[in-house]
PDB file of N, CA and C in Angstrom:
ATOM      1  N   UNK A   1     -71.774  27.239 -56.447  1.00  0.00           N
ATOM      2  CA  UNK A   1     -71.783  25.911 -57.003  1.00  0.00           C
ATOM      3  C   UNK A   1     -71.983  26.027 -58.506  1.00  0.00           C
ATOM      4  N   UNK A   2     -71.943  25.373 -59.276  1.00  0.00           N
ATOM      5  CA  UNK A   2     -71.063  25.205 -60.195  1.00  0.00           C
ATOM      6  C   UNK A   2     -71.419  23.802 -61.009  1.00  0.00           C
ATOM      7  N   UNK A   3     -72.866  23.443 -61.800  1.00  0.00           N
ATOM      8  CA  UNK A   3     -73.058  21.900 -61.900  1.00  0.00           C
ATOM      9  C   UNK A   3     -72.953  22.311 -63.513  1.00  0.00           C
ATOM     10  N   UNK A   4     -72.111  21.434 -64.501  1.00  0.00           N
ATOM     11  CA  UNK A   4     -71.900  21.429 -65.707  1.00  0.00           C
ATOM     12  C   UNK A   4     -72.314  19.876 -66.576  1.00  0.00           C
ATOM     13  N   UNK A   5     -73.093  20.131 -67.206  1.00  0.00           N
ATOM     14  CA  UNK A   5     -73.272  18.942 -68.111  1.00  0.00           C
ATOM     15  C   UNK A   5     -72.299  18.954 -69.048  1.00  0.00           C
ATOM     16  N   UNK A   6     -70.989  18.167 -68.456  1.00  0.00           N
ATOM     17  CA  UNK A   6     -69.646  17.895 -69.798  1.00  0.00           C
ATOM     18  C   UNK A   6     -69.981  17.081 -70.567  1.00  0.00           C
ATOM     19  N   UNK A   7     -71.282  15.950 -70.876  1.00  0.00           N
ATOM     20  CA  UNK A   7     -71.474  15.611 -71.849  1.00  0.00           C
ATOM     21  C   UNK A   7     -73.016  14.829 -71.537  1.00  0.00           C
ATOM     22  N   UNK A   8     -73.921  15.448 -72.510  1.00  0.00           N
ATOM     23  CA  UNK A   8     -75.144  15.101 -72.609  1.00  0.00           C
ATOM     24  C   UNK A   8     -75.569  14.162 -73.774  1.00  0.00           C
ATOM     25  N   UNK A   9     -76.405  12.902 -74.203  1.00  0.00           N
ATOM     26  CA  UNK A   9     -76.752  12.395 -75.437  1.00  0.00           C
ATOM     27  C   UNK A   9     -78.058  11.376 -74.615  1.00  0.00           C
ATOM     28  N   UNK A  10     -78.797  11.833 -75.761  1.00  0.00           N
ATOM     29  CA  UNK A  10     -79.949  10.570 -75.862  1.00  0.00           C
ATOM     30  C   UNK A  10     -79.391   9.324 -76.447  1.00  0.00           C
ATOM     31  N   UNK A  11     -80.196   8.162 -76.739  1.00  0.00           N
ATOM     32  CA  UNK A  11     -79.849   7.088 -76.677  1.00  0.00           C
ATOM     33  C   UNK A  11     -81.173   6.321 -76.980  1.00  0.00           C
ATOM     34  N   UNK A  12     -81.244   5.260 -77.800  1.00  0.00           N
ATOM     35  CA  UNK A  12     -82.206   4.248 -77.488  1.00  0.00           C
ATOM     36  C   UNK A  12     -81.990   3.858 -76.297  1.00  0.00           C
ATOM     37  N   UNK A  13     -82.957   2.464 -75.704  1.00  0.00           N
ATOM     38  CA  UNK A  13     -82.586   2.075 -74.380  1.00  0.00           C
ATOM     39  C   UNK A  13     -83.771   1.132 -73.883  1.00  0.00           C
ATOM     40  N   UNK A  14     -83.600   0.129 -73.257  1.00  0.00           N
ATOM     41  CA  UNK A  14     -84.414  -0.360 -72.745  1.00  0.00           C
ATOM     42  C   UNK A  14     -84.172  -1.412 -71.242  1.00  0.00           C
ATOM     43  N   UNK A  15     -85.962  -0.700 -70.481  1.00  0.00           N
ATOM     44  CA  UNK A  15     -85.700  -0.988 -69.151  1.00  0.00           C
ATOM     45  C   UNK A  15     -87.069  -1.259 -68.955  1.00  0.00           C
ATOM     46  N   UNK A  16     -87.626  -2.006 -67.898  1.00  0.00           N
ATOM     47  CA  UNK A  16     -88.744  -2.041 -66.938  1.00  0.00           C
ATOM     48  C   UNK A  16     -88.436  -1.326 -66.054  1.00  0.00           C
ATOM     49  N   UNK A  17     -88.794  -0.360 -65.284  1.00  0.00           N
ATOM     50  CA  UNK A  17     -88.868   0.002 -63.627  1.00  0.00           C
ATOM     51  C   UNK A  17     -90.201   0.771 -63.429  1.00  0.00           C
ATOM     52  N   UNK A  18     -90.291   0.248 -62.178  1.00  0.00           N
ATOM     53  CA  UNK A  18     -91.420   0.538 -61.612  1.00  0.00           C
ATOM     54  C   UNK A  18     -92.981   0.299 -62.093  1.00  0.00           C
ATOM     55  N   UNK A  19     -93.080  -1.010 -63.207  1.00  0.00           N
ATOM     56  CA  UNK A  19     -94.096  -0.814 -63.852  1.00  0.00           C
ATOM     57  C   UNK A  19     -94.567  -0.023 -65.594  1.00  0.00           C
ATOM     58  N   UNK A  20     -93.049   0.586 -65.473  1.00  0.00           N
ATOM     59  CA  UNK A  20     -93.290   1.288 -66.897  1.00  0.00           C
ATOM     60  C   UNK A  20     -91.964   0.759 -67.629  1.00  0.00           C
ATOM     61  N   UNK A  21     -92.194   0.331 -69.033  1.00  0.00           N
ATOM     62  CA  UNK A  21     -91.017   0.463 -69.831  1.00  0.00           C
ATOM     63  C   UNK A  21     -90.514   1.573 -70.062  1.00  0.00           C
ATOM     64  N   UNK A  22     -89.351   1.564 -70.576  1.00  0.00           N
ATOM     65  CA  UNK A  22     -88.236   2.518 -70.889  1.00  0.00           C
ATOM     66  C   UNK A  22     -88.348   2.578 -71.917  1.00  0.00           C
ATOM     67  N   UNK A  23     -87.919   3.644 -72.725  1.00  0.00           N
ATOM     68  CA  UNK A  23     -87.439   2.787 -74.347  1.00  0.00           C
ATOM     69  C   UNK A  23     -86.204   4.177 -74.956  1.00  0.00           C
ATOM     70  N   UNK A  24     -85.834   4.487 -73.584  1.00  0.00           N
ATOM     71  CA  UNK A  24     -84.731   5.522 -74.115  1.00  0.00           C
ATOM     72  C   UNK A  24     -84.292   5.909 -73.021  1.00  0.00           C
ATOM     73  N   UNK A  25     -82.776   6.827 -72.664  1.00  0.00           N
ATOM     74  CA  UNK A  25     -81.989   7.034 -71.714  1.00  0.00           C
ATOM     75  C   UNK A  25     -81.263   8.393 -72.224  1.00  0.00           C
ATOM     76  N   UNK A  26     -81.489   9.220 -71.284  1.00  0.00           N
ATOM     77  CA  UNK A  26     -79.942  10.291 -70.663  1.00  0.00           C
ATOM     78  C   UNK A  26     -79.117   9.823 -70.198  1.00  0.00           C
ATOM     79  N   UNK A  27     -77.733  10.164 -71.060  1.00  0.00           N
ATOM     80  CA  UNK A  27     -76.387  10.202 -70.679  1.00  0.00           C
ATOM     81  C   UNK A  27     -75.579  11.328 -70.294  1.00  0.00           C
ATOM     82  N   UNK A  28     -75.337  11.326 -68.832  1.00  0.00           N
ATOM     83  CA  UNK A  28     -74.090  12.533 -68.407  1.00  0.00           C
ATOM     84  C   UNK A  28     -73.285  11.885 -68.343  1.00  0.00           C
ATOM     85  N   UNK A  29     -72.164  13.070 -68.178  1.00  0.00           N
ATOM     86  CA  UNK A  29     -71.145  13.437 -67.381  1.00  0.00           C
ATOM     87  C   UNK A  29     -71.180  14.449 -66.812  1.00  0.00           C
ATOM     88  N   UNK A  30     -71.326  14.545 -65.454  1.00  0.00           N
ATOM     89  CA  UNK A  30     -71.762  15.796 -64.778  1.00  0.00           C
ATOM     90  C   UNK A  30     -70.483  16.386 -64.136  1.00  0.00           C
ATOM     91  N   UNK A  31     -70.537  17.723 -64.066  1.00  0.00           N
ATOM     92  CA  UNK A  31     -68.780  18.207 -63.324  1.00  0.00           C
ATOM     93  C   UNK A  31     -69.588  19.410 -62.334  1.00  0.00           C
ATOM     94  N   UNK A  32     -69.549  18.921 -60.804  1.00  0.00           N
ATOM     95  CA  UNK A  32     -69.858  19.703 -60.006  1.00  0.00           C
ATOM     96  C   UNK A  32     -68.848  20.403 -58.970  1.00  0.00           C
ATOM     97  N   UNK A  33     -68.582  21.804 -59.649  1.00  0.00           N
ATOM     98  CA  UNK A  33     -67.417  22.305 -58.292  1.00  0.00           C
ATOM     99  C   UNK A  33     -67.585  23.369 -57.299  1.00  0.00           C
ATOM    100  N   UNK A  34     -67.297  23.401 -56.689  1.00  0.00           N
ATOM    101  CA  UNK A  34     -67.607  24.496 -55.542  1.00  0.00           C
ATOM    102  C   UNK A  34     -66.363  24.361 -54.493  1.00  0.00           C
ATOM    103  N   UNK A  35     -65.911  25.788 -53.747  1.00  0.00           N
ATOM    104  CA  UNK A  35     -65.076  25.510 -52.994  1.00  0.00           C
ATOM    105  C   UNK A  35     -64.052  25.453 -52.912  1.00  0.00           C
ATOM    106  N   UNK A  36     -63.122  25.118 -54.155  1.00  0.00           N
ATOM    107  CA  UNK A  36     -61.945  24.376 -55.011  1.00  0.00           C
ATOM    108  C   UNK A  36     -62.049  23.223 -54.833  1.00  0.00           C
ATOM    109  N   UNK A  37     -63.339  22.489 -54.361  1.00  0.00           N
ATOM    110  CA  UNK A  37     -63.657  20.963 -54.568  1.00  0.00           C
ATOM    111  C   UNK A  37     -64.434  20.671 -55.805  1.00  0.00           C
ATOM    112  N   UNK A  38     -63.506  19.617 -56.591  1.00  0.00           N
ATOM    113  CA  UNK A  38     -64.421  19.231 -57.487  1.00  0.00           C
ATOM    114  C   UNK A  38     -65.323  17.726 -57.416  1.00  0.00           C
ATOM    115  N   UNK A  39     -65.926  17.166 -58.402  1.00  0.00           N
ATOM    116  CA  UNK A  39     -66.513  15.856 -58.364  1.00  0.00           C
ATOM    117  C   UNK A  39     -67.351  15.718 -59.779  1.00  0.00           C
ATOM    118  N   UNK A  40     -66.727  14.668 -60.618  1.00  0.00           N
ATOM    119  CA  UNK A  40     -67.435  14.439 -61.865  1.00  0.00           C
ATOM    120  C   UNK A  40     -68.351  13.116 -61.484  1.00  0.00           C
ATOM    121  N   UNK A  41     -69.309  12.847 -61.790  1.00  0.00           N
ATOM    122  CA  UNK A  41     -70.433  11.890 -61.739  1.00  0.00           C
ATOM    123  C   UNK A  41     -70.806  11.325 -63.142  1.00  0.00           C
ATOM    124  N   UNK A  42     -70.931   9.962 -63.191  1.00  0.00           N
ATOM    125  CA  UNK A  42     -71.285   9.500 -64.372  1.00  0.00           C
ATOM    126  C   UNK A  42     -72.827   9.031 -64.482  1.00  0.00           C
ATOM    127  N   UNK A  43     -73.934   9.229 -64.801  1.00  0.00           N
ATOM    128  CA  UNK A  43     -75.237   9.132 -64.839  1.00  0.00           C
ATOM    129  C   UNK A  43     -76.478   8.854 -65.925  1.00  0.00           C
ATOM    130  N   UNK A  44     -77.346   8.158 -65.841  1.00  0.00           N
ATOM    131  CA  UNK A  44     -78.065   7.562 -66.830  1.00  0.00           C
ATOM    132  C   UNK A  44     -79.306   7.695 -66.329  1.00  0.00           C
ATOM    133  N   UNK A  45     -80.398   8.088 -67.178  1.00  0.00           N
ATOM    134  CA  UNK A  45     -82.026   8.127 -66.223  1.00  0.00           C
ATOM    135  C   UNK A  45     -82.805   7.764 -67.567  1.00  0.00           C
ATOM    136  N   UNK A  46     -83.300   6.480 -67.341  1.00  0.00           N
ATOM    137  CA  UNK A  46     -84.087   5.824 -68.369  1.00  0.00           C
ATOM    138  C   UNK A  46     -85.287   6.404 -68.679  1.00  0.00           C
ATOM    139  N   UNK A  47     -86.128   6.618 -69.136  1.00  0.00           N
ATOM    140  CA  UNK A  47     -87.400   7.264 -69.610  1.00  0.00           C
ATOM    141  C   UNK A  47     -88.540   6.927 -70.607  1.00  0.00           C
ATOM    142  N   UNK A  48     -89.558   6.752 -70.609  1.00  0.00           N
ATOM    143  CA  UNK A  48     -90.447   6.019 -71.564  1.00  0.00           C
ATOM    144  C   UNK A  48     -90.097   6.326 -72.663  1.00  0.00           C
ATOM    145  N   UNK A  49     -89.966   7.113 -73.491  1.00  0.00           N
ATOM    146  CA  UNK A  49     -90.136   8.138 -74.915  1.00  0.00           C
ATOM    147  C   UNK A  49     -90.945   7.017 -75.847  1.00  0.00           C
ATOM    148  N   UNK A  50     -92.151   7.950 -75.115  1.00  0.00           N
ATOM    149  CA  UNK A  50     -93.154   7.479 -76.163  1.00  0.00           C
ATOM    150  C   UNK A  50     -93.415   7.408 -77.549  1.00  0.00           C
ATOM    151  N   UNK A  51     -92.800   8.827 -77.962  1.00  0.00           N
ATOM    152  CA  UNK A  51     -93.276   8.666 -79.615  1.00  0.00           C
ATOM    153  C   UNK A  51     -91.395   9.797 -79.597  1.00  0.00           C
ATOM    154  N   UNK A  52     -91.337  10.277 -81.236  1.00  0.00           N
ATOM    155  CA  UNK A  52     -90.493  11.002 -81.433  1.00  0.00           C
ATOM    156  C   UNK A  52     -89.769  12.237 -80.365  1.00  0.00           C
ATOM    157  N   UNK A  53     -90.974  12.643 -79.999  1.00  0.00           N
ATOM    158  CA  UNK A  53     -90.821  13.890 -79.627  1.00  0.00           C
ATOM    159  C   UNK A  53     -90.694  13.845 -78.234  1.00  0.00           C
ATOM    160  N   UNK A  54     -90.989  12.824 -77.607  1.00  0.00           N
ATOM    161  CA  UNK A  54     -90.932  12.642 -76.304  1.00  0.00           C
ATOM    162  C   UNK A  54     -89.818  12.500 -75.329  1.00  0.00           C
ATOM    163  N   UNK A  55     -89.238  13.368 -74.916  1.00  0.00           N
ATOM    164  CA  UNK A  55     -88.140  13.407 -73.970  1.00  0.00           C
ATOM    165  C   UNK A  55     -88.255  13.923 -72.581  1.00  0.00           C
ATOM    166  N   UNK A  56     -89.284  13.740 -72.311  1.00  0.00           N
ATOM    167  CA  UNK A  56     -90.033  13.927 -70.567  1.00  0.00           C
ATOM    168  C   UNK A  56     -88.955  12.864 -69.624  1.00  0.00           C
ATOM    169  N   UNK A  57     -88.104  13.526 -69.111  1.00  0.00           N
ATOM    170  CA  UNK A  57     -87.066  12.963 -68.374  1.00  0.00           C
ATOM    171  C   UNK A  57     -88.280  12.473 -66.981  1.00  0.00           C
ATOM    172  N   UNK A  58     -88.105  11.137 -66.652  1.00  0.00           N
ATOM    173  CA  UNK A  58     -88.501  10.529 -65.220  1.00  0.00           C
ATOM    174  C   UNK A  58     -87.562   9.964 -64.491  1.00  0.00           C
ATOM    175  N   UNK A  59     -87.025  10.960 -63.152  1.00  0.00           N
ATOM    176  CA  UNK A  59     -85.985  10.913 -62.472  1.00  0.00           C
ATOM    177  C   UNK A  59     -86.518   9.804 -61.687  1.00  0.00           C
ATOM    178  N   UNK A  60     -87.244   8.612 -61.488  1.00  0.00           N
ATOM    179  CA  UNK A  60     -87.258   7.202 -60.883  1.00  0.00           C
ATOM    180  C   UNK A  60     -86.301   6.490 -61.189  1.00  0.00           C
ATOM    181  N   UNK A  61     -85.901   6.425 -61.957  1.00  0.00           N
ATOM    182  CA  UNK A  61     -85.032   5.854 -62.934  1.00  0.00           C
ATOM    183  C   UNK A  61     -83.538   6.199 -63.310  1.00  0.00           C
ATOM    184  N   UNK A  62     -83.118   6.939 -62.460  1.00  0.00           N
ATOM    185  CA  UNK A  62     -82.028   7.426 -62.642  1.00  0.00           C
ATOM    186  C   UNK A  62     -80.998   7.265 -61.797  1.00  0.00           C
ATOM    187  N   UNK A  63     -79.699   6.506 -62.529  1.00  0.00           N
ATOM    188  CA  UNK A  63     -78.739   5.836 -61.970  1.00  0.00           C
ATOM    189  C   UNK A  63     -77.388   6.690 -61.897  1.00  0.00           C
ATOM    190  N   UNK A  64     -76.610   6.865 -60.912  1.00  0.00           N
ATOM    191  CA  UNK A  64     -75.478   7.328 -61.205  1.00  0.00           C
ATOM    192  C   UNK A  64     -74.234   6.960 -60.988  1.00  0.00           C
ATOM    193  N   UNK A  65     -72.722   7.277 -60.238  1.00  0.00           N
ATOM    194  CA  UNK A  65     -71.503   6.919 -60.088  1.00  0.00           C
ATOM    195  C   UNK A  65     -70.679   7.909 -59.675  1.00  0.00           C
ATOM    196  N   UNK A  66     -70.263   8.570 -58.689  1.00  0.00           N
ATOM    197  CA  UNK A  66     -69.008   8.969 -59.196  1.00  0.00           C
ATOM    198  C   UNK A  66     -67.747   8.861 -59.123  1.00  0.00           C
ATOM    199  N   UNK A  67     -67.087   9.837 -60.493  1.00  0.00           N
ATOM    200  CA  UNK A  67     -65.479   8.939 -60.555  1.00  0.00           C
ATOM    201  C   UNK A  67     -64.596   9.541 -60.628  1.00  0.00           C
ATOM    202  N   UNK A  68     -64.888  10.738 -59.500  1.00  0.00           N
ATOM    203  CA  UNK A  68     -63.918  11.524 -59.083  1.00  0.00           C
ATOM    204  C   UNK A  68     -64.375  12.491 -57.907  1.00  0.00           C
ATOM    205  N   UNK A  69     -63.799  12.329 -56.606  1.00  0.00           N
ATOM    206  CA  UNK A  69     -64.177  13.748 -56.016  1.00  0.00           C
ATOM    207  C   UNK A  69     -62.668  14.346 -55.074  1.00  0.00           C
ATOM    208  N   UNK A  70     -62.644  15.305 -55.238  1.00  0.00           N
ATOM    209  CA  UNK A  70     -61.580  16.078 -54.349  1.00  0.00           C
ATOM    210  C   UNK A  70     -61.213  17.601 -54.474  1.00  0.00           C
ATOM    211  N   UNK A  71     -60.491  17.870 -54.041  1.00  0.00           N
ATOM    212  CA  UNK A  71     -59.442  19.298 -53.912  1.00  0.00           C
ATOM    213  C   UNK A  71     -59.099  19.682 -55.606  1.00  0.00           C
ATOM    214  N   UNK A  72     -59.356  20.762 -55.964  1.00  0.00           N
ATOM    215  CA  UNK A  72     -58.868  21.299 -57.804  1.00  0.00           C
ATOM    216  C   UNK A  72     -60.343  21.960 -58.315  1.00  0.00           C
ATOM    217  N   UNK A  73     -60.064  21.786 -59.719  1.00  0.00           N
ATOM    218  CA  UNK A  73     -61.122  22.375 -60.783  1.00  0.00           C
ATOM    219  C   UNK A  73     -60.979  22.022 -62.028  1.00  0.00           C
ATOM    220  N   UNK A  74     -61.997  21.891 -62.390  1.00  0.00           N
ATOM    221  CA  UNK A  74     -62.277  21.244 -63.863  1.00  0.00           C
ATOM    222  C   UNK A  74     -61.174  20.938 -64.563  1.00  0.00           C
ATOM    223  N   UNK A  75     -60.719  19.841 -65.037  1.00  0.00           N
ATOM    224  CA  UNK A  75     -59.990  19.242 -65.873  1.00  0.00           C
ATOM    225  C   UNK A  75     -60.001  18.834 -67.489  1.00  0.00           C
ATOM    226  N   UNK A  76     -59.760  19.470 -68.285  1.00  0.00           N
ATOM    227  CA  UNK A  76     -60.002  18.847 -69.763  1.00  0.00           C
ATOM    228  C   UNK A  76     -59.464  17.722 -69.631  1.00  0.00           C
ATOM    229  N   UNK A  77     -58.367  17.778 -69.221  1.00  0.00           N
ATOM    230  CA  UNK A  77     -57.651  16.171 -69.620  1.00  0.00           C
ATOM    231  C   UNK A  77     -57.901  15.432 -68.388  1.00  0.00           C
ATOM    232  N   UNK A  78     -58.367  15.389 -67.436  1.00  0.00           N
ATOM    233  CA  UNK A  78     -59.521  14.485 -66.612  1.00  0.00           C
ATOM    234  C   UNK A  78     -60.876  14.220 -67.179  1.00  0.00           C
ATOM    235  N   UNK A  79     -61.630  14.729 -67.830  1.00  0.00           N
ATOM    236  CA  UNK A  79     -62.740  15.056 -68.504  1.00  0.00           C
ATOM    237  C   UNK A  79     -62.237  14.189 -69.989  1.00  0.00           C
ATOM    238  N   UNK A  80     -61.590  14.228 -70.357  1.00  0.00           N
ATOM    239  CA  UNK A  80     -61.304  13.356 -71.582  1.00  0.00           C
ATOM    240  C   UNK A  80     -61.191  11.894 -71.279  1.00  0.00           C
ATOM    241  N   UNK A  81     -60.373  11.486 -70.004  1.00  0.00           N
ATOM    242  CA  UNK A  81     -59.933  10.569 -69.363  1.00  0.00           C
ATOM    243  C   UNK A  81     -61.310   9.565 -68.826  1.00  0.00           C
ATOM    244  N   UNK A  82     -62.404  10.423 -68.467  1.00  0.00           N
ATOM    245  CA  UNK A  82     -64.077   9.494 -68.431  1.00  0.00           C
ATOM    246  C   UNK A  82     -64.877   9.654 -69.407  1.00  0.00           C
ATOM    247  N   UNK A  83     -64.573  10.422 -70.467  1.00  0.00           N
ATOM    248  CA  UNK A  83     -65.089  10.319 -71.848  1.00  0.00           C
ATOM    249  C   UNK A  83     -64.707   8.715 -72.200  1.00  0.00           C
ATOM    250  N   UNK A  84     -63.461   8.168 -71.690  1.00  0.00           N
ATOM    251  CA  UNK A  84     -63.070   7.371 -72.295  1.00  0.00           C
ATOM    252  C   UNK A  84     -63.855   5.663 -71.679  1.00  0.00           C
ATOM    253  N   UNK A  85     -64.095   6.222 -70.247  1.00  0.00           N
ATOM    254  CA  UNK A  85     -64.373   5.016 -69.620  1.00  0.00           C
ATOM    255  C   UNK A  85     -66.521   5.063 -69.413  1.00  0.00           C
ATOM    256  N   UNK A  86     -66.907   6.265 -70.216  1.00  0.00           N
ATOM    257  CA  UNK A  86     -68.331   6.333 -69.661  1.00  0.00           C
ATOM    258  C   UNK A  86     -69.063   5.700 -69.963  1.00  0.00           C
ATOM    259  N   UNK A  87     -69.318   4.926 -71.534  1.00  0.00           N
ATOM    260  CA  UNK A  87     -69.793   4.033 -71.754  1.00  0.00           C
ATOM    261  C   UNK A  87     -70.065   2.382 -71.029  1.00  0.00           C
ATOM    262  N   UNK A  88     -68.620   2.301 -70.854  1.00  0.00           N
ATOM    263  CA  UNK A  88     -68.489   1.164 -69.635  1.00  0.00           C
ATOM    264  C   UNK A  88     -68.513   1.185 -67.916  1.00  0.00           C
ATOM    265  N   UNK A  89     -69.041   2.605 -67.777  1.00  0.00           N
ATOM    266  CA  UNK A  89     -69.594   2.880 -66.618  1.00  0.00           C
ATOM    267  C   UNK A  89     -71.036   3.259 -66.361  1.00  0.00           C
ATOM    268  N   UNK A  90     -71.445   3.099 -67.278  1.00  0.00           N
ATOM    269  CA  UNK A  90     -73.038   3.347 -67.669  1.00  0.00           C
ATOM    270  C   UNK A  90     -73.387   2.222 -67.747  1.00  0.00           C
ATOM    271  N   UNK A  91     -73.201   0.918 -68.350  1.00  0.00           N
ATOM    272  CA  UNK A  91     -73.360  -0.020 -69.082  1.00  0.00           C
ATOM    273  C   UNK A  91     -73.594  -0.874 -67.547  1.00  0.00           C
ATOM    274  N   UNK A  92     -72.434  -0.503 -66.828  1.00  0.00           N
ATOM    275  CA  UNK A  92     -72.750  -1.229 -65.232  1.00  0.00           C
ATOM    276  C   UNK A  92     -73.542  -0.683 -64.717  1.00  0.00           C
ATOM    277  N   UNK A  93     -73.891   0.483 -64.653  1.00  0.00           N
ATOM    278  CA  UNK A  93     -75.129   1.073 -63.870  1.00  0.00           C
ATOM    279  C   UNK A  93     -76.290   0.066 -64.616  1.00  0.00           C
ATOM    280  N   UNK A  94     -76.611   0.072 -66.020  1.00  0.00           N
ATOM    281  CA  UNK A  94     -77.803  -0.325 -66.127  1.00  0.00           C
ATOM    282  C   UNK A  94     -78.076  -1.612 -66.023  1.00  0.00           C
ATOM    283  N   UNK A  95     -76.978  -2.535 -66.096  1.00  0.00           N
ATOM    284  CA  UNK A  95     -76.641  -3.651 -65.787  1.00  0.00           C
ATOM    285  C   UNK A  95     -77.565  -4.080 -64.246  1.00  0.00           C
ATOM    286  N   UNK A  96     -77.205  -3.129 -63.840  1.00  0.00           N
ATOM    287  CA  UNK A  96     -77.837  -3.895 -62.144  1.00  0.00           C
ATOM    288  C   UNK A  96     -78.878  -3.218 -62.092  1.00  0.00           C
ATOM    289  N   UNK A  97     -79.741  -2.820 -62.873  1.00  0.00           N
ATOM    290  CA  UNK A  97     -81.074  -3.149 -63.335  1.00  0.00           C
ATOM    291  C   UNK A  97     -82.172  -3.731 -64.233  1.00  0.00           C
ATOM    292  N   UNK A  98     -80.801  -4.546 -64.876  1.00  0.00           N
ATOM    293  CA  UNK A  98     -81.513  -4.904 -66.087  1.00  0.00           C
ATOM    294  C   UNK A  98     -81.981  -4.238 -67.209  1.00  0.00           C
ATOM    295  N   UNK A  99     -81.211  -2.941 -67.662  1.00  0.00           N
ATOM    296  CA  UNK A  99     -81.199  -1.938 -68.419  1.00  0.00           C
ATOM    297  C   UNK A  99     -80.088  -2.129 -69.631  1.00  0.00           C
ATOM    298  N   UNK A 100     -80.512  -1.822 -70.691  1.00  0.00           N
ATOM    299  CA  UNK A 100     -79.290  -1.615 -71.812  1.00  0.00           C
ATOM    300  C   UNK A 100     -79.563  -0.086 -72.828  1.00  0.00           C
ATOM    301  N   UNK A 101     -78.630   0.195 -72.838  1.00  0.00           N
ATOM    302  CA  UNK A 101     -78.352   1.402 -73.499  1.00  0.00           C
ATOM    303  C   UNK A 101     -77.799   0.752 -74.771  1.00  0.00           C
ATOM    304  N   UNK A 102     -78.452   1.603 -76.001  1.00  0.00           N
ATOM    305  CA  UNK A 102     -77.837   0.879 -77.384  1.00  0.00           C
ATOM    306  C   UNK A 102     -77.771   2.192 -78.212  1.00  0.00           C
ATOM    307  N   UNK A 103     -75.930   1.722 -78.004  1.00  0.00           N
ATOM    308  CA  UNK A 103     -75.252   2.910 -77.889  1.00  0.00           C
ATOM    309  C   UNK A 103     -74.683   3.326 -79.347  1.00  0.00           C
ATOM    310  N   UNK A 104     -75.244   2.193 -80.431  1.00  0.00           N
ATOM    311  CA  UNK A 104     -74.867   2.470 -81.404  1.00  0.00           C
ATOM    312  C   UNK A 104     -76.961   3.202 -82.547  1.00  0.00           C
ATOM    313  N   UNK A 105     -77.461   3.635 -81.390  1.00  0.00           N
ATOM    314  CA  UNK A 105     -79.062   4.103 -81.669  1.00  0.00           C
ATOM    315  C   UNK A 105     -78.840   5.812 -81.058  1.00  0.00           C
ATOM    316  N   UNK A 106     -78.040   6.518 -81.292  1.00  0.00           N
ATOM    317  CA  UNK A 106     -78.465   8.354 -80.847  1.00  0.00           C
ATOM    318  C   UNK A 106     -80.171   8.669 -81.095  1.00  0.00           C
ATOM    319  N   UNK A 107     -80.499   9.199 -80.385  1.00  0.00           N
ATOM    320  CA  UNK A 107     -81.787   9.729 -80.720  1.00  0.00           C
ATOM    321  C   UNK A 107     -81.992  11.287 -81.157  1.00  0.00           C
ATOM    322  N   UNK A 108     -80.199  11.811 -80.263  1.00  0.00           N
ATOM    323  CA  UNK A 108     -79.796  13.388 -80.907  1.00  0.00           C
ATOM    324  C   UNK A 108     -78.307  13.399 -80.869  1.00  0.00           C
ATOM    325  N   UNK A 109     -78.015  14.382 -81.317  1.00  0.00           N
ATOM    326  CA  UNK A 109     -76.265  14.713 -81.005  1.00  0.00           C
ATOM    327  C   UNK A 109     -75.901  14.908 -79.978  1.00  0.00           C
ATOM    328  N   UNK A 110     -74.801  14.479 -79.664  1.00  0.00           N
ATOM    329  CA  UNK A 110     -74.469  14.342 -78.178  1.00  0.00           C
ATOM    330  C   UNK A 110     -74.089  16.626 -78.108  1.00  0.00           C
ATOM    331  N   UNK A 111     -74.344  16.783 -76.907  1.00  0.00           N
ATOM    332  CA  UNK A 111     -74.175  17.986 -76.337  1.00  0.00           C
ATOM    333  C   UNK A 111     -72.819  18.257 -75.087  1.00  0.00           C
ATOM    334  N   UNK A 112     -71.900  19.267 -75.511  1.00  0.00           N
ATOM    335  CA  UNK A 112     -70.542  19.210 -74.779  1.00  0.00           C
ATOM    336  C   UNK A 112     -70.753  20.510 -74.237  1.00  0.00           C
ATOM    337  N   UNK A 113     -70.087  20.359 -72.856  1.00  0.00           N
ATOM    338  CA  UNK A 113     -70.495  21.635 -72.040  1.00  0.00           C
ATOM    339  C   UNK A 113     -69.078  21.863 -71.237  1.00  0.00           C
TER     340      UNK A 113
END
């Protein structure tokens, strides 16, 4: 197996769950293959970040999608193709929690894998 973070970025963000605010979010694109089956997942996991330095991921909070699974292997130009739509597939995940990602706030450089 085979799990690739094709694209990682912090984010401002804000959420309630479970009693705790949010005030920041992980963004994937995850590419998991095994088998000659693949499956990319689109995913968001909100997190307090308390001060600067704080990036203590809390998987309660973590929403995902995916938007692709079948027969093949990794695709650049599939992989470009939900680069294009991830924002607006994130945006619905946090949506049906009452979450927003503010996507024009990085907290780091996005990371390509």
């Amino acid at each position: 197996m085979a799990v690739i973070n094709v694209y990682k970025q912090y984010f401002e963000a804000a959420l309630e769950f479970n009693g705790v605010k949010r005030k920041a979010a992980l963004i994937l694109l995850i590419s998991d293959s095994q088998e000659g089956k693949i499956k990319y997942e689109a995913a968001v996991s909100f997190f307090p970040h308390n001060d600067e330095t704080d990036f203590s991921i809390s998987y309660d909070a973590y929403f995902s999608e995916v938007l692709y699974q079948g027969q093949g292997r990794r695709s650049k130009k599939r992989e470009q193709e939900f680069m294009k739509i991830l924002q607006e597939k994130i945006d619905g995940l946090a949506s049906k929690v009452n979450g927003k990602v503010f996507w024009d706030k990085p907290l780091k450089k996005e990371q390509l894998g």
